[in-house]
PDB file of N, CA and C in Angstrom:
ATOM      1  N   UNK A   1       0.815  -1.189   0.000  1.00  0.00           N
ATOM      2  CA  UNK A   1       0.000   0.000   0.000  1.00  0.00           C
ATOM      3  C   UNK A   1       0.863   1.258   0.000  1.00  0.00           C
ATOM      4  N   UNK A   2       1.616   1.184   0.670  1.00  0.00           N
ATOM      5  CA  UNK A   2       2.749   2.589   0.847  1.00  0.00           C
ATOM      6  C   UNK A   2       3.563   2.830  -0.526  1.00  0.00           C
ATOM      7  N   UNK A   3       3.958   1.787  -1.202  1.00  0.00           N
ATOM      8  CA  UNK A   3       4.338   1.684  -2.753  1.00  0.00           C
ATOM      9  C   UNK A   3       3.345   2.394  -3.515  1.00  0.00           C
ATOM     10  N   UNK A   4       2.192   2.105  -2.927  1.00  0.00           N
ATOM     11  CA  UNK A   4       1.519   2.410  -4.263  1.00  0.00           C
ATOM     12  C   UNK A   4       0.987   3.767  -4.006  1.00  0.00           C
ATOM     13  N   UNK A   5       0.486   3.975  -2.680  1.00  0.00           N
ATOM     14  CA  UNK A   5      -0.389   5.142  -2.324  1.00  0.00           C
ATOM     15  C   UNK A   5       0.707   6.234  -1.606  1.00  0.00           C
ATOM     16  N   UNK A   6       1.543   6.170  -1.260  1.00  0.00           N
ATOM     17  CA  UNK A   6       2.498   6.761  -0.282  1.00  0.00           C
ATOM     18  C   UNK A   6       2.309   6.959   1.224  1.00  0.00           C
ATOM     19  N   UNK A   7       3.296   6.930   1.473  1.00  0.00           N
ATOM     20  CA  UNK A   7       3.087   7.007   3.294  1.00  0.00           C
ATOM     21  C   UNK A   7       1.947   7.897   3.676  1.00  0.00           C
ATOM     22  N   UNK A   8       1.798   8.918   3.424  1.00  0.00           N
ATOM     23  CA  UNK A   8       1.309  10.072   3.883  1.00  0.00           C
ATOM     24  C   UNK A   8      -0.767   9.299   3.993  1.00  0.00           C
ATOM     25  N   UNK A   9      -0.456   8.483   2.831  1.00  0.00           N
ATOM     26  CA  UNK A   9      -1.922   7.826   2.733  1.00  0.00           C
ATOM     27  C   UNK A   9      -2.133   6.589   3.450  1.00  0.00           C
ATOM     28  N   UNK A  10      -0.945   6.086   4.118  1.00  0.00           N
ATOM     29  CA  UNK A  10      -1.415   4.537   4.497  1.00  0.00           C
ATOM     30  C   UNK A  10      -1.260   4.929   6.370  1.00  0.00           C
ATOM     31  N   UNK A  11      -2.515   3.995   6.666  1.00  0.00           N
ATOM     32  CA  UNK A  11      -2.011   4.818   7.927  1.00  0.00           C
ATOM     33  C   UNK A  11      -2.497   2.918   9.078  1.00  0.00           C
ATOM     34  N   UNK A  12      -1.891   2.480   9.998  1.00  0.00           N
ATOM     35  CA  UNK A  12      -1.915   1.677  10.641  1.00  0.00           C
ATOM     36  C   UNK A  12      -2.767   1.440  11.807  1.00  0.00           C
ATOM     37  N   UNK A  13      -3.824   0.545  12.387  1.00  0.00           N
ATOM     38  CA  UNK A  13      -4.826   0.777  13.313  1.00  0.00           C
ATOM     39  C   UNK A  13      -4.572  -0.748  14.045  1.00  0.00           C
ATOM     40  N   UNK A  14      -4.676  -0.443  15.449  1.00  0.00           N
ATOM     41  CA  UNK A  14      -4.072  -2.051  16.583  1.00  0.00           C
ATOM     42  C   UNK A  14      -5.675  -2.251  16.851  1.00  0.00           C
ATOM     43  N   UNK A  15      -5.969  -2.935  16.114  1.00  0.00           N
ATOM     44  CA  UNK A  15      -7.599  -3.821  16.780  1.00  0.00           C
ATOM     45  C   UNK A  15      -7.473  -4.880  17.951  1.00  0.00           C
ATOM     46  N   UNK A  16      -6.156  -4.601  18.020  1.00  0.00           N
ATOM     47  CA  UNK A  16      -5.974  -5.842  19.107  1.00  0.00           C
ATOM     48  C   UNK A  16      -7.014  -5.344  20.784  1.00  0.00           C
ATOM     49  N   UNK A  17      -8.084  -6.544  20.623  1.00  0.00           N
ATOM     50  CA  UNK A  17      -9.040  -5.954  21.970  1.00  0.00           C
ATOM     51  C   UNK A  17     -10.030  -5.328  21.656  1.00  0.00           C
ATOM     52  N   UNK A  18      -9.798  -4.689  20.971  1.00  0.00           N
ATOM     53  CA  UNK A  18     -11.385  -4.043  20.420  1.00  0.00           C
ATOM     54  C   UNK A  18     -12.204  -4.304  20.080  1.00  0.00           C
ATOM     55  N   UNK A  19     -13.869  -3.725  20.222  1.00  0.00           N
ATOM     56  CA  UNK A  19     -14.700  -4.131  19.525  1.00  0.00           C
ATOM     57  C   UNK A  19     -14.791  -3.923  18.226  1.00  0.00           C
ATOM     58  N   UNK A  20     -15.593  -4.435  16.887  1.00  0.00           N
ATOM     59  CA  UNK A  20     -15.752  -3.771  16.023  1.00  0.00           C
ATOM     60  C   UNK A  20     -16.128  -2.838  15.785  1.00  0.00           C
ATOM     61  N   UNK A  21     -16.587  -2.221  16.521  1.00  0.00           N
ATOM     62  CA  UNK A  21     -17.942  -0.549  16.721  1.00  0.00           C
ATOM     63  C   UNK A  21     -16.158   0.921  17.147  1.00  0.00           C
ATOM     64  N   UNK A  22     -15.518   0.118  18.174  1.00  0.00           N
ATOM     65  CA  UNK A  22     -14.497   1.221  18.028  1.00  0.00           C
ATOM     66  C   UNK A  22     -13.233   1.164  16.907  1.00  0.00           C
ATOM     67  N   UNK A  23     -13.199  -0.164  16.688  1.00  0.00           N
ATOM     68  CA  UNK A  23     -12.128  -0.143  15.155  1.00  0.00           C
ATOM     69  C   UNK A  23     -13.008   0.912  14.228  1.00  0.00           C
ATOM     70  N   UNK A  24     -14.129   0.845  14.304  1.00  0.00           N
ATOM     71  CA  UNK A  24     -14.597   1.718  12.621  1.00  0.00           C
ATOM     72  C   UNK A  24     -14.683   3.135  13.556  1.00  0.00           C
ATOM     73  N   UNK A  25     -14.821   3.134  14.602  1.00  0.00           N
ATOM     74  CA  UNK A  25     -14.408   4.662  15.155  1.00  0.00           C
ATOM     75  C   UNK A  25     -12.908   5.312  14.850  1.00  0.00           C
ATOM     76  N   UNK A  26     -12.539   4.570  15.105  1.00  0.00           N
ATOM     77  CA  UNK A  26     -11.015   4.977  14.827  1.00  0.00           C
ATOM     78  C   UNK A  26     -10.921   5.191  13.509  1.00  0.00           C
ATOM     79  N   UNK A  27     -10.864   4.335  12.219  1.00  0.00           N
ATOM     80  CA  UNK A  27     -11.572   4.049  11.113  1.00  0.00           C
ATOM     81  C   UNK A  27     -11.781   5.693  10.898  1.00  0.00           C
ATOM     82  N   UNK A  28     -12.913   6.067  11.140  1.00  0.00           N
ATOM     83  CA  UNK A  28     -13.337   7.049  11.095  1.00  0.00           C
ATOM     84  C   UNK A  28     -12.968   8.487  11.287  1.00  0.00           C
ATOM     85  N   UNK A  29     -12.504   8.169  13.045  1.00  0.00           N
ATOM     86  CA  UNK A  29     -11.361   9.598  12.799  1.00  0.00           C
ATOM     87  C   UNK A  29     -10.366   9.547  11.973  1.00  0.00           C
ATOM     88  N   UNK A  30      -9.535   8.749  11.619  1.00  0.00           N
ATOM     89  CA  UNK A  30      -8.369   8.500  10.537  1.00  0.00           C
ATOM     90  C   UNK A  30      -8.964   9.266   9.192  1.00  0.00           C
ATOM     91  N   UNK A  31     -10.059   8.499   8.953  1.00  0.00           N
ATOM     92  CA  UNK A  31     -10.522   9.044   7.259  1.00  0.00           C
ATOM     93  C   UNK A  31     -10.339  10.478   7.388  1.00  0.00           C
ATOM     94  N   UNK A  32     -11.526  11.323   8.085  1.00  0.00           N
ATOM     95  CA  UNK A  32     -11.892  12.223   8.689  1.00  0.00           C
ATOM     96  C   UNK A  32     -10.873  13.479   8.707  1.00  0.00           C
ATOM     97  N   UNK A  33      -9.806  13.058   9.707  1.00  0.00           N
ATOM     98  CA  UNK A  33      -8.962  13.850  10.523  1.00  0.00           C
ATOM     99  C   UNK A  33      -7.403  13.947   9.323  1.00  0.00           C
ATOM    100  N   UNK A  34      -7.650  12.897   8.388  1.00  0.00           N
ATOM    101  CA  UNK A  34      -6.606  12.855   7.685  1.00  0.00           C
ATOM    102  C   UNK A  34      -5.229  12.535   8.641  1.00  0.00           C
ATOM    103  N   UNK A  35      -5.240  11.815   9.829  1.00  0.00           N
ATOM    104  CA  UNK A  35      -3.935  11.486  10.059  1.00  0.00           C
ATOM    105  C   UNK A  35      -4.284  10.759  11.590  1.00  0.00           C
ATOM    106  N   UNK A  36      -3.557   9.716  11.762  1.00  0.00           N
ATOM    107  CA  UNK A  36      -3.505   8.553  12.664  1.00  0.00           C
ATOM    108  C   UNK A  36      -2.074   7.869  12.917  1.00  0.00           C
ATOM    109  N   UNK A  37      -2.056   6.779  13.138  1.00  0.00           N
ATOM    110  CA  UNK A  37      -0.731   6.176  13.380  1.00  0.00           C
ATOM    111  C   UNK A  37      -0.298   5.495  12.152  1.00  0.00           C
ATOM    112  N   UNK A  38       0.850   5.773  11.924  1.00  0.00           N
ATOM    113  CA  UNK A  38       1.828   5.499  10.663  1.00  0.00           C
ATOM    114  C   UNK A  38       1.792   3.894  10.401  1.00  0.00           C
ATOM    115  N   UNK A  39       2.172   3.349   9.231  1.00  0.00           N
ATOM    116  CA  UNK A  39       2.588   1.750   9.631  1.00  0.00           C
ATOM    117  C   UNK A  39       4.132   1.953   9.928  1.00  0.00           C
ATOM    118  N   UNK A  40       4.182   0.836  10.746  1.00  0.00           N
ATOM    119  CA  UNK A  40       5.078   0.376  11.778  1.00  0.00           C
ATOM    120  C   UNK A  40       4.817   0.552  12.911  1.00  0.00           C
ATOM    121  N   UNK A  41       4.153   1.600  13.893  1.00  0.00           N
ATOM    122  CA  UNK A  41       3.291   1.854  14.946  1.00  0.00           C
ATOM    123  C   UNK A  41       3.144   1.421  16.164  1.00  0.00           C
ATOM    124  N   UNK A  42       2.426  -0.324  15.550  1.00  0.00           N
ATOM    125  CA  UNK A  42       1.659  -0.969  16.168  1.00  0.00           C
ATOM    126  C   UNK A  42       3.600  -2.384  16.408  1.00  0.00           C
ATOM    127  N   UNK A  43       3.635  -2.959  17.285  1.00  0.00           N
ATOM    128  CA  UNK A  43       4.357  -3.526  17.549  1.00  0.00           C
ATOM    129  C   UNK A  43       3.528  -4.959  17.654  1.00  0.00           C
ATOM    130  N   UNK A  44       3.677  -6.124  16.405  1.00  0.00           N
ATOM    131  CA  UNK A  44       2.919  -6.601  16.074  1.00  0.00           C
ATOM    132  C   UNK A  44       3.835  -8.110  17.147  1.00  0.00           C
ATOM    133  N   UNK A  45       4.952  -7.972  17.133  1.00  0.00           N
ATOM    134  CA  UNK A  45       5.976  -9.191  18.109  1.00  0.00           C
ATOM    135  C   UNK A  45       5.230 -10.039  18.724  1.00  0.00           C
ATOM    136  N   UNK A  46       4.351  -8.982  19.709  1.00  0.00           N
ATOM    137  CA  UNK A  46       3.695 -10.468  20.367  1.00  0.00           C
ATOM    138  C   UNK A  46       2.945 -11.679  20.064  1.00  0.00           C
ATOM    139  N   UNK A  47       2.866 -10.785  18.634  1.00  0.00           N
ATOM    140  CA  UNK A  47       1.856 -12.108  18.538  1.00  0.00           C
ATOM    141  C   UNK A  47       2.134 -13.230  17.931  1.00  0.00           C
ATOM    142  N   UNK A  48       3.635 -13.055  17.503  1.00  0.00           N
ATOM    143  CA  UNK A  48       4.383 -13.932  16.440  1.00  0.00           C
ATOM    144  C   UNK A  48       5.411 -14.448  17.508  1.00  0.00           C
ATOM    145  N   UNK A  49       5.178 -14.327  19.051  1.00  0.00           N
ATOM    146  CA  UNK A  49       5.963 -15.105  20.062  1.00  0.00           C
ATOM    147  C   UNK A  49       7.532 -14.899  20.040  1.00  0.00           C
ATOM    148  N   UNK A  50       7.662 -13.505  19.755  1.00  0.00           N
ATOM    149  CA  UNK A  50       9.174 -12.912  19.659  1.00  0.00           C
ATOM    150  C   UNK A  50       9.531 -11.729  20.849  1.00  0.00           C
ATOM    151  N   UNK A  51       8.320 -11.811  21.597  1.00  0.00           N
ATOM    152  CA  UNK A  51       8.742 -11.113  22.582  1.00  0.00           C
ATOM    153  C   UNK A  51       8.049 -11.167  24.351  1.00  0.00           C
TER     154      UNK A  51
END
């Protein structure tokens, strides 16, 4: 996505725990607000048992 769209457009969201009702909130401010958390962000390790 960042290849194609550029950074400035791809932006990263941790659903980890959440309901679906606040992922599309977030979702939402992102669209919205034009800016959220970058990819790389989210520190995905744990879940791949590397940390």
């Amino acid at each position: 996505a960042i290849n194609h769209l550029g950074e400035g457009k791809v932006f990263e969201i941790d659903t980890t725990g959440k309901t679906v009702e606040e992922v599309v909130r977030e979702a939402e401010r992102v669209v919205l607000e034009r800016k959220g958390p970058r990819p790389g962000s989210v520190d995905w390790t744990h879940l791949a048992g590397l940390v």
